[in-house]
Protein backbone atom coordinates (compact mmCIF):
# COMPACT_ATOMS: atom_id res chain seq x y z
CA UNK A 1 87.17 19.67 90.39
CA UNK A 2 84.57 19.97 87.60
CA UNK A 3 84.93 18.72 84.36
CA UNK A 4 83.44 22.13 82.33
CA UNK A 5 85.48 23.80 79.76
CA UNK A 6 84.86 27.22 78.54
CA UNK A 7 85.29 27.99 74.49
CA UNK A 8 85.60 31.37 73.51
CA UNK A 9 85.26 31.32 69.98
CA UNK A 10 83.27 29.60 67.72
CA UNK A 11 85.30 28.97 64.70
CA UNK A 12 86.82 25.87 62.97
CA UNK A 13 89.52 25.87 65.96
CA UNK A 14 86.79 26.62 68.71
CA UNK A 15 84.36 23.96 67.06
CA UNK A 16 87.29 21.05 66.73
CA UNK A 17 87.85 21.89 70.58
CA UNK A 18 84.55 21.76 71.80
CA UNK A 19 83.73 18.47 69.50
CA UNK A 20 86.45 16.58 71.19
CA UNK A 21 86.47 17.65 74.64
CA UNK A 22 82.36 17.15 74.51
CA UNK A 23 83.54 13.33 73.08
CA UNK A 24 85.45 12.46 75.83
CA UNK A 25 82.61 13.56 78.37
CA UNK A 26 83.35 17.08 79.29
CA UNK A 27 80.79 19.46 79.90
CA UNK A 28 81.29 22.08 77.00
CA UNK A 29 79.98 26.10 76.87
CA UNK A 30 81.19 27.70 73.71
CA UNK A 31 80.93 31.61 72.97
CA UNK A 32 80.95 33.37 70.17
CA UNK A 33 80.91 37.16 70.17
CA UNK A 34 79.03 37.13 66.69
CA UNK A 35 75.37 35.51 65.54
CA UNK A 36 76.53 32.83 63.58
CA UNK A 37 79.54 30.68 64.10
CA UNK A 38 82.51 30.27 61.75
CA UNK A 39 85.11 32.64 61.97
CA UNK A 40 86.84 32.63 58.96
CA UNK A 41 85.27 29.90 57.84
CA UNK A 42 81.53 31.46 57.30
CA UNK A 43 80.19 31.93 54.05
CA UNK A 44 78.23 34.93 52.73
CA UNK A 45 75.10 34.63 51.34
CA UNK A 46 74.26 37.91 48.93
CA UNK A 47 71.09 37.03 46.76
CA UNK A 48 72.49 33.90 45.01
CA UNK A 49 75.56 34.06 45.98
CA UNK A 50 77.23 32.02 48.54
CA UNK A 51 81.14 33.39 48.99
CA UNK A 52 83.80 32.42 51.57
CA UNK A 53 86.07 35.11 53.19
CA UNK A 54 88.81 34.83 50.48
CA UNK A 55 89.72 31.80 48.48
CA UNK A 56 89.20 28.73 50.67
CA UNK A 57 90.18 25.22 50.05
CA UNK A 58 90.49 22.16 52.26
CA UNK A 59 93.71 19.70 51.55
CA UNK A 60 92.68 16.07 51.80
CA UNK A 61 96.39 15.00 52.75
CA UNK A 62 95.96 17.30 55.88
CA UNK A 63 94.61 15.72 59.89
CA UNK A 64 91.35 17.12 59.72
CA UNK A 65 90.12 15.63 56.64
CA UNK A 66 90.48 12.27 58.06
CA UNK A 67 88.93 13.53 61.47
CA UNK A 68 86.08 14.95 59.67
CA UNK A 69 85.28 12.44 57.34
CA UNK A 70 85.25 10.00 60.17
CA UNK A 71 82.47 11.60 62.01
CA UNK A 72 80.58 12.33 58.82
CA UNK A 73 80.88 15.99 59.20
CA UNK A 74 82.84 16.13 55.68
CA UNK A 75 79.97 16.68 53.66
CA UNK A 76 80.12 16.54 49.92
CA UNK A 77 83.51 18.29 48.58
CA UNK A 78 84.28 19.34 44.74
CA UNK A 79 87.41 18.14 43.71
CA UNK A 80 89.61 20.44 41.46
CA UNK A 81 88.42 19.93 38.00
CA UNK A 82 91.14 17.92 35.60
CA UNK A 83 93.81 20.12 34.75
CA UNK A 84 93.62 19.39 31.12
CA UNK A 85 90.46 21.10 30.87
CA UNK A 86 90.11 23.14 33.58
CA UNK A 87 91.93 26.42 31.81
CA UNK A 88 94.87 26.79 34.53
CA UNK A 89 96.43 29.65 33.35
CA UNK A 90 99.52 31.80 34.45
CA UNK A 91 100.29 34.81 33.92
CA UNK A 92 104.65 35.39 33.14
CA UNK A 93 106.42 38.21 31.40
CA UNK A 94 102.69 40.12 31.63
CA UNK A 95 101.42 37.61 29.17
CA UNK A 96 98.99 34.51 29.91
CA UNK A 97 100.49 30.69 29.83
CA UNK A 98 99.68 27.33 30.21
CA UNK A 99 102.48 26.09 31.89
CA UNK A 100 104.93 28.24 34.29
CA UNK A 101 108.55 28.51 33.88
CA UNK A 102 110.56 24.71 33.57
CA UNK A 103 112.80 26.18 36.04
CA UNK A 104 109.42 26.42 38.83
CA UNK A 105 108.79 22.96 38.06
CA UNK A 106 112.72 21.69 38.55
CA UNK A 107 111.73 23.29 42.00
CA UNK A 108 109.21 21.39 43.04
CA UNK A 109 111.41 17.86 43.14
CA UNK A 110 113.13 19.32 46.13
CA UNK A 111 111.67 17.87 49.24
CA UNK A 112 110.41 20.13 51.93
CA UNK A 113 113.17 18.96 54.18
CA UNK A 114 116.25 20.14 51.60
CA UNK A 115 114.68 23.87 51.77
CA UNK A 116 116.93 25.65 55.21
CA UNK A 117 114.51 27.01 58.06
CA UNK A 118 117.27 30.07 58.67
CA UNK A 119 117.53 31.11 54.93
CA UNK A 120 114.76 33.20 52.96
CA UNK A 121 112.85 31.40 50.13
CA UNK A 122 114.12 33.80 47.21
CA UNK A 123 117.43 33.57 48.20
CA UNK A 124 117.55 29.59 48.39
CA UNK A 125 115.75 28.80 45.63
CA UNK A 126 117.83 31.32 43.31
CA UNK A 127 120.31 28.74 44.22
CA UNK A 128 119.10 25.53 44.02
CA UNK A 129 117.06 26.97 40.31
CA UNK A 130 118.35 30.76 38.99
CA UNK A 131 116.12 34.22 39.94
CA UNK A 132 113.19 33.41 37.23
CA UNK A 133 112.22 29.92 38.62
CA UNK A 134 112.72 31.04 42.09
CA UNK A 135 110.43 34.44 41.79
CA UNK A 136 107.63 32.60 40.27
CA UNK A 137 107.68 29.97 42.60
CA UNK A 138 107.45 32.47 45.24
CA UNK A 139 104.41 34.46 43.75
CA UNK A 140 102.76 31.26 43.21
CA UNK A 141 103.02 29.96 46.90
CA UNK A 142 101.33 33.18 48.00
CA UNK A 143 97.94 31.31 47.77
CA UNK A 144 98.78 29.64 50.56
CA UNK A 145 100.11 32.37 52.29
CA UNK A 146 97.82 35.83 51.80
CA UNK A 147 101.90 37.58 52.01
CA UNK A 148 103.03 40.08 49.91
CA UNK A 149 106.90 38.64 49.66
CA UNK A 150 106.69 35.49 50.09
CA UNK A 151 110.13 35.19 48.95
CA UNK A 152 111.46 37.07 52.23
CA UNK A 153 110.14 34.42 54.48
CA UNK A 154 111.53 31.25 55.81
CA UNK A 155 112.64 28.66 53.03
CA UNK A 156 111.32 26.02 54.12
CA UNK A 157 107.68 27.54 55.41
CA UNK A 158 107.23 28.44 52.02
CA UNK A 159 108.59 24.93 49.94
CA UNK A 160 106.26 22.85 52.18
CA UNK A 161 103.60 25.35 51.06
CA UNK A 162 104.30 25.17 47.56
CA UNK A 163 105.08 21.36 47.43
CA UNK A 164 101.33 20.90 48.87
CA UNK A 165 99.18 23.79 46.83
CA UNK A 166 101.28 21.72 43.32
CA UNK A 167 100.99 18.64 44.54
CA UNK A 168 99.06 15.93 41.59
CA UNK A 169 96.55 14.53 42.28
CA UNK A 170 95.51 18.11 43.93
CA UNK A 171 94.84 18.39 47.66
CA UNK A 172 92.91 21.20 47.29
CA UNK A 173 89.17 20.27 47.72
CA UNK A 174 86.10 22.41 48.05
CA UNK A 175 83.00 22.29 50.79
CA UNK A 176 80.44 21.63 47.87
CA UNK A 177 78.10 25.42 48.80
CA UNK A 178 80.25 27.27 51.11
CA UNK A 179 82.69 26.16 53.52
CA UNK A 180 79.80 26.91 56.01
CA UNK A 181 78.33 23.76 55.34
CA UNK A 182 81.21 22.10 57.11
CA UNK A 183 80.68 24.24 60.13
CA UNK A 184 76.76 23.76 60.10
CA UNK A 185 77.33 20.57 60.74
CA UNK A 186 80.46 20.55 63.30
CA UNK A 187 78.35 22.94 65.04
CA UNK A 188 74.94 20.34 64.81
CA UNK A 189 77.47 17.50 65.89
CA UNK A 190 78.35 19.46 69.01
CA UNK A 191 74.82 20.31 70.33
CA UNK A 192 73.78 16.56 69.74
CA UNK A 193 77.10 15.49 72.15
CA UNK A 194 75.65 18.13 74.98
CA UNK A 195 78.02 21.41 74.01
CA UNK A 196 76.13 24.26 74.74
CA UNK A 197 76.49 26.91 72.13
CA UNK A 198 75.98 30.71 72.98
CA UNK A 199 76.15 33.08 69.76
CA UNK A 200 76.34 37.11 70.43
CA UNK A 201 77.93 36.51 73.53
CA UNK A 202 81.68 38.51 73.71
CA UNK A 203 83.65 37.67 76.15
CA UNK A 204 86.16 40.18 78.19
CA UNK A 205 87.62 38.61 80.35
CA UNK A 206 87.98 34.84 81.57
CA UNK A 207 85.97 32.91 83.54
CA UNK A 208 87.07 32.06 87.23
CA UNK A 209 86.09 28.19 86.89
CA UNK A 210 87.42 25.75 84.88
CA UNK A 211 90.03 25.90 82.40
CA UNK A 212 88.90 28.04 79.41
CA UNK A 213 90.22 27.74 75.82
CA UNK A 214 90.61 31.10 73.49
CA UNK A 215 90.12 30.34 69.85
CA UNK A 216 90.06 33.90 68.40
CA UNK A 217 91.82 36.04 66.42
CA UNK A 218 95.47 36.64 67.99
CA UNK A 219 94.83 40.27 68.52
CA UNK A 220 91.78 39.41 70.33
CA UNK A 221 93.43 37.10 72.37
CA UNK A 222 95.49 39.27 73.46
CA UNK A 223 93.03 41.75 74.35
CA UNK A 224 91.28 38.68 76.26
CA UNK A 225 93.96 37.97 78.35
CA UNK A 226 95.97 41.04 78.47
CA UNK A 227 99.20 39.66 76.93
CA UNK A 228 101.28 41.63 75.03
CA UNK A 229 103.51 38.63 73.92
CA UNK A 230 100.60 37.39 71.76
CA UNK A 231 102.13 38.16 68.79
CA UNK A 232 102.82 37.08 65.04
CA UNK A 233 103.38 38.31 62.11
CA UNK A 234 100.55 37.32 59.33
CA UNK A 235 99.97 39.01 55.34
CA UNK A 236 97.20 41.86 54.18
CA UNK A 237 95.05 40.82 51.50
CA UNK A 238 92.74 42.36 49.22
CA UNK A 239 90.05 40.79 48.56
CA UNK A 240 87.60 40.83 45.22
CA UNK A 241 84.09 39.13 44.59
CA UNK A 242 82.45 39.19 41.52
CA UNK A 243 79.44 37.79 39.56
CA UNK A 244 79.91 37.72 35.77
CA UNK A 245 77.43 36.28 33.32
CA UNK A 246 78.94 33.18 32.05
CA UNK A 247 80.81 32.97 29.23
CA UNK A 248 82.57 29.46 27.56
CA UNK A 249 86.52 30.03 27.76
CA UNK A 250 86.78 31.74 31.24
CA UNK A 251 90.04 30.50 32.77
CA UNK A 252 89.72 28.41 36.04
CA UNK A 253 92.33 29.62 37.76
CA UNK A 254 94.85 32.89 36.67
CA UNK A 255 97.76 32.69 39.11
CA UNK A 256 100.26 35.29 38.89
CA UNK A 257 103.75 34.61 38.58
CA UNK A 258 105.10 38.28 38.51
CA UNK A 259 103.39 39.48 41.27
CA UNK A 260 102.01 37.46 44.51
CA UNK A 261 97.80 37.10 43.09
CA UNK A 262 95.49 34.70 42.31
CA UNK A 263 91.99 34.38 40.45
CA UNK A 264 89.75 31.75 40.54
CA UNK A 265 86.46 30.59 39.05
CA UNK A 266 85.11 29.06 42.28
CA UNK A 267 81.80 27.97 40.05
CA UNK A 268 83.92 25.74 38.10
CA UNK A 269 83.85 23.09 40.69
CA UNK A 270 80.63 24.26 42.46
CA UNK A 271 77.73 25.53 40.74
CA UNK A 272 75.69 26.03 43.53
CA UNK A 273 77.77 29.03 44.51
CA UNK A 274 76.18 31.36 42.08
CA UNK A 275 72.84 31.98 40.46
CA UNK A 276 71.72 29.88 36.44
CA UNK A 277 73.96 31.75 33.93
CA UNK A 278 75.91 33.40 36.30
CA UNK A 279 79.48 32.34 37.64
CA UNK A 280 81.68 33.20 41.25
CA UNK A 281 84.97 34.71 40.55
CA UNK A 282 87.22 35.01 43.90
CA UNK A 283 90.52 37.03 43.82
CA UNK A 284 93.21 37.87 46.41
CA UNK A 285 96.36 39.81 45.60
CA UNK A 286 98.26 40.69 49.08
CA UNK A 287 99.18 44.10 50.11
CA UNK A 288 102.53 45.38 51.38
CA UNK A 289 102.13 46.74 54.76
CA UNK A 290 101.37 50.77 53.85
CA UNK A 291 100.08 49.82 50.36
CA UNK A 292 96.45 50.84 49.71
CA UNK A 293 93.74 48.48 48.82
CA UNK A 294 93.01 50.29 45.68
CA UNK A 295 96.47 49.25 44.16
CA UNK A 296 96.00 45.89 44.93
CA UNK A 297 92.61 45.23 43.44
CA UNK A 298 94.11 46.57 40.24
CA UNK A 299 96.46 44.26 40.10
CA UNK A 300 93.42 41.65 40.38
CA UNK A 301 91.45 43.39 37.65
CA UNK A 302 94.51 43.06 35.09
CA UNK A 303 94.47 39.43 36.32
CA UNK A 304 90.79 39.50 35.01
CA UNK A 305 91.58 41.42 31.82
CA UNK A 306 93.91 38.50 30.71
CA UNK A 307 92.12 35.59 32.01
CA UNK A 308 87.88 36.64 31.97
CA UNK A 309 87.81 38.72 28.41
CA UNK A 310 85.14 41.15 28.46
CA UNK A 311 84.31 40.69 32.27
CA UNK A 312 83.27 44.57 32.82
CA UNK A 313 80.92 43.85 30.53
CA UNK A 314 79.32 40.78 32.37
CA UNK A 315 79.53 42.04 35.91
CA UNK A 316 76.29 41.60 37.70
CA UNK A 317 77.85 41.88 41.53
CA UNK A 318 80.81 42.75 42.87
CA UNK A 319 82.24 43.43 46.94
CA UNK A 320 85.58 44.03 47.69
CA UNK A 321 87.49 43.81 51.37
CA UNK A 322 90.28 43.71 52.97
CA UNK A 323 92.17 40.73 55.14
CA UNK A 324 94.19 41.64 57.93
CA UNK A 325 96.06 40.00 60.29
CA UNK A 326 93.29 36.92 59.72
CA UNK A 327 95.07 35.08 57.08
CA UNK A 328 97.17 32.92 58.74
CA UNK A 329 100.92 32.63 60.42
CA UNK A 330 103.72 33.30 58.42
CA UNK A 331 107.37 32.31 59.73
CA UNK A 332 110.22 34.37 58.93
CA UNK A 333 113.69 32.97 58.22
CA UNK A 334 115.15 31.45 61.49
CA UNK A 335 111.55 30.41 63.32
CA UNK A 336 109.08 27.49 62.77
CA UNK A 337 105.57 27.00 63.94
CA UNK A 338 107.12 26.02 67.40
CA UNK A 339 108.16 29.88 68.00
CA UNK A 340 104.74 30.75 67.80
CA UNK A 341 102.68 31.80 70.84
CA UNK A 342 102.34 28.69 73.02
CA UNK A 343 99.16 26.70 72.76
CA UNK A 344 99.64 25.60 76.74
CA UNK A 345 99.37 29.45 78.47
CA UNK A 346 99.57 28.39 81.69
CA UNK A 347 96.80 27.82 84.79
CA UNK A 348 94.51 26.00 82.91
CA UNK A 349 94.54 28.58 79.60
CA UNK A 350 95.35 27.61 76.32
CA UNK A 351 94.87 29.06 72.54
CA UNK A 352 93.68 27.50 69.57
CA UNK A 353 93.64 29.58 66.25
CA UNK A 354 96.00 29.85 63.00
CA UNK A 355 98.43 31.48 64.23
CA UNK A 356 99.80 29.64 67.39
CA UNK A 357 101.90 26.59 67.53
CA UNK A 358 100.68 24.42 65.51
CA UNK A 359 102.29 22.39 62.58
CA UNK A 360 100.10 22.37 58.98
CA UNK A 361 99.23 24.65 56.41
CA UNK A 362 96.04 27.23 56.52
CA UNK A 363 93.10 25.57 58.70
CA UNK A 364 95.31 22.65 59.35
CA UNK A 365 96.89 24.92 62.21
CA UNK A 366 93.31 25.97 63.70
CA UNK A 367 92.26 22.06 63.54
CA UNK A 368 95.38 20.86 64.87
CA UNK A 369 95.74 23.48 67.82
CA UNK A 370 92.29 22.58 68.80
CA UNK A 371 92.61 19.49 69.20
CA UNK A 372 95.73 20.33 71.07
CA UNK A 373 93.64 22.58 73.56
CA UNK A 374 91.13 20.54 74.35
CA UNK A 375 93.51 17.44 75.09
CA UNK A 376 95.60 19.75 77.61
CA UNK A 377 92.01 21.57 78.90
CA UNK A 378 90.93 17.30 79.45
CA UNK A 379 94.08 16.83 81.14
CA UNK A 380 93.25 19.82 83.52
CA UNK A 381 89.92 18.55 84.36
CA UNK A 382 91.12 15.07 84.80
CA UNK A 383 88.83 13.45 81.94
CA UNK A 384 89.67 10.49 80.42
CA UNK A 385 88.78 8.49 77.51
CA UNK A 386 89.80 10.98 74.68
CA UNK A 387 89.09 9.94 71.37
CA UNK A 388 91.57 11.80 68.97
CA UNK A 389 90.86 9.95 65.51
């Protein structure tokens, strides 16, 4: 038997695949069905501006920070700036505050493990803290989540959420120019350890040698391999860019506590992101399933009326999109991450992606499924030697 391994799918799962299968000797083709690799993780360059798909951030306490810094593939990150004078705002009763309700914060001493996997978030935490603490913890974990109620979905999904995306010192950390830059140099790691990198190249159907992992979408895996099973449900996000002409007082962040939504002032941390005198403003406010976009990306401008005065005025760019079924996996009340679609498929097939099972929070389950893959894809092809940290 042969020790190649097929890749479909160039993203962070497909790259984190193909790195450690290529370290442990394997002979590595990757495809991806677009010209640049990324997935979800590309950035957009328009004129000066370099955007992500959607607020990203990358969690130091998470497994693929220490995997990537060990390699050197890291890169420079922008920690969040201190709070005390970052302008971390929240929006409550339809007015703008700097701290959110006491009974939010009582929350957030309950450990992950105390919040029930069968019970729904609003429900529990109206328990353990009344309705307004509950709600507004609920809205606020929706930046990890890109759901429109997060408060209908498993308890304790959401409290491990929310216990990271509050956690002090913050987690959250930020590629320094795009999260790109990460993947530019995953991608340069792999073609220096042999992987053999084919961009433009979709793929149908699988190969007929060697095992092959799929690290797409969901719905294109299932297309891929003609399963119907490959399913999950994820959230529907609206998405708004703009570029406003700076101005001193902008708030950093504006996360809403009536409504799932969040604003951020991704040049705050990064001022490479946008052009002199200009600053990046990232929104995402997630839609209910028939809601249209256009009600949504309201919602985000009254975010921006309260927390970026004047910003009509200073708008030099703006794009706006929509999210679908790419923002993550979201577990309802009764399943975990392990009732996702199977990472092992069977015959030498296995998935990597965000929405299989995988344990961690946003790219934490494409990492950690990856890695997954392409031990069980080394297993197949009788390689030894993995190196896994």
């Amino acid at each position: 038997m042969g020790n190649r391994i097929t890749i479909i799918g160039g993203g962070f799962a497909g790259l984190t695949a193909a790195i450690t299968a290529a370290e442990a000797g394997a002979q590595v083709v990757v495809h991806e069905a677009h010209h640049t690799l990324g997935g979800r993780a590309r950035t957009t360059v328009t004129g000066q501006f370099r955007t992500n798909e959607g607020p990203h951030a990358l969690y130091n306490g998470g497994p693929h920070w220490a995997w990537l810094k060990q390699r050197r593939l890291l890169g420079p990150m922008a920690a969040v700036p201190p709070l005390e004078g970052a302008r971390f705002r929240f929006r409550h009763g339809d007015a703008l505050r700097r701290i959110p309700p006491l009974a939010m914060l009582k929350l957030l001493r309950r450990a992950p493990e105390q919040a029930p996997v069968d019970m729904d978030f609003l429900g529990w935490a109206t328990g353990e803290v009344g309705e307004e603490g509950a709600r507004a913890a609920a809205h606020y974990a929706a930046v990890a989540l890109f759901h429109h109620d997060p408060g209908g979905l498993s308890a304790r999904f959401v409290h491990e959420r929310l216990r990271r995306s509050t956690k002090l010192p913050p987690e959250a950390h930020y590629p320094r120019g795009g999260w790109s830059s990460v993947i530019d140099r995953m991608a340069a790691h792999a073609w220096d350890l042999g992987v053999r990198v084919e961009t433009g190249s979709r793929v149908a159907e699988l190969p007929e040698d060697g095992p092959v992992i799929v690290a797409t979408s969901l719905d294109a895996a299932r297309r891929i391999l003609d399963d119907d099973s490959l399913c999950w449900d994820s959230g529907r996000t609206a998405l708004l860019d703009l570029g406003l002409r700076t101005r001193r007082g902008d708030a950093f962040i504006v996360s809403d506590l009536d409504a799932p939504g969040w604003v951020e002032r991704f040049t705050a941390q990064d001022r490479s992101l946008a052009p002199r005198g200009e600053q990046l403003i990232q929104a995402q406010v997630p839609l209910a399933p028939d809601e249209p976009r256009a009600a949504a990306i309201g919602r985000a401008e009254h975010l921006l009326d309260l927390g970026f005065p004047a910003w009509r005025e200073r708008v030099t760019w703006r794009r706006e999109a929509l999210a679908a079924g790419r923002t993550g996996a979201v577990d309802a009340p009764g399943t975990t991450w392990r009732d996702r679609p199977a990472v092992d498929r069977g015959d030498g097939v296995y998935l990597a992606g965000d929405q299989v099972a995988a344990p961690g929070v946003l790219s934490e389950v494409s990492f950690t499924s990856g890695l997954e893959a392409a031990t069980l894809a080394l297993r197949w092809v009788g390689v030894r030697g993995l190196r896994v940290a």
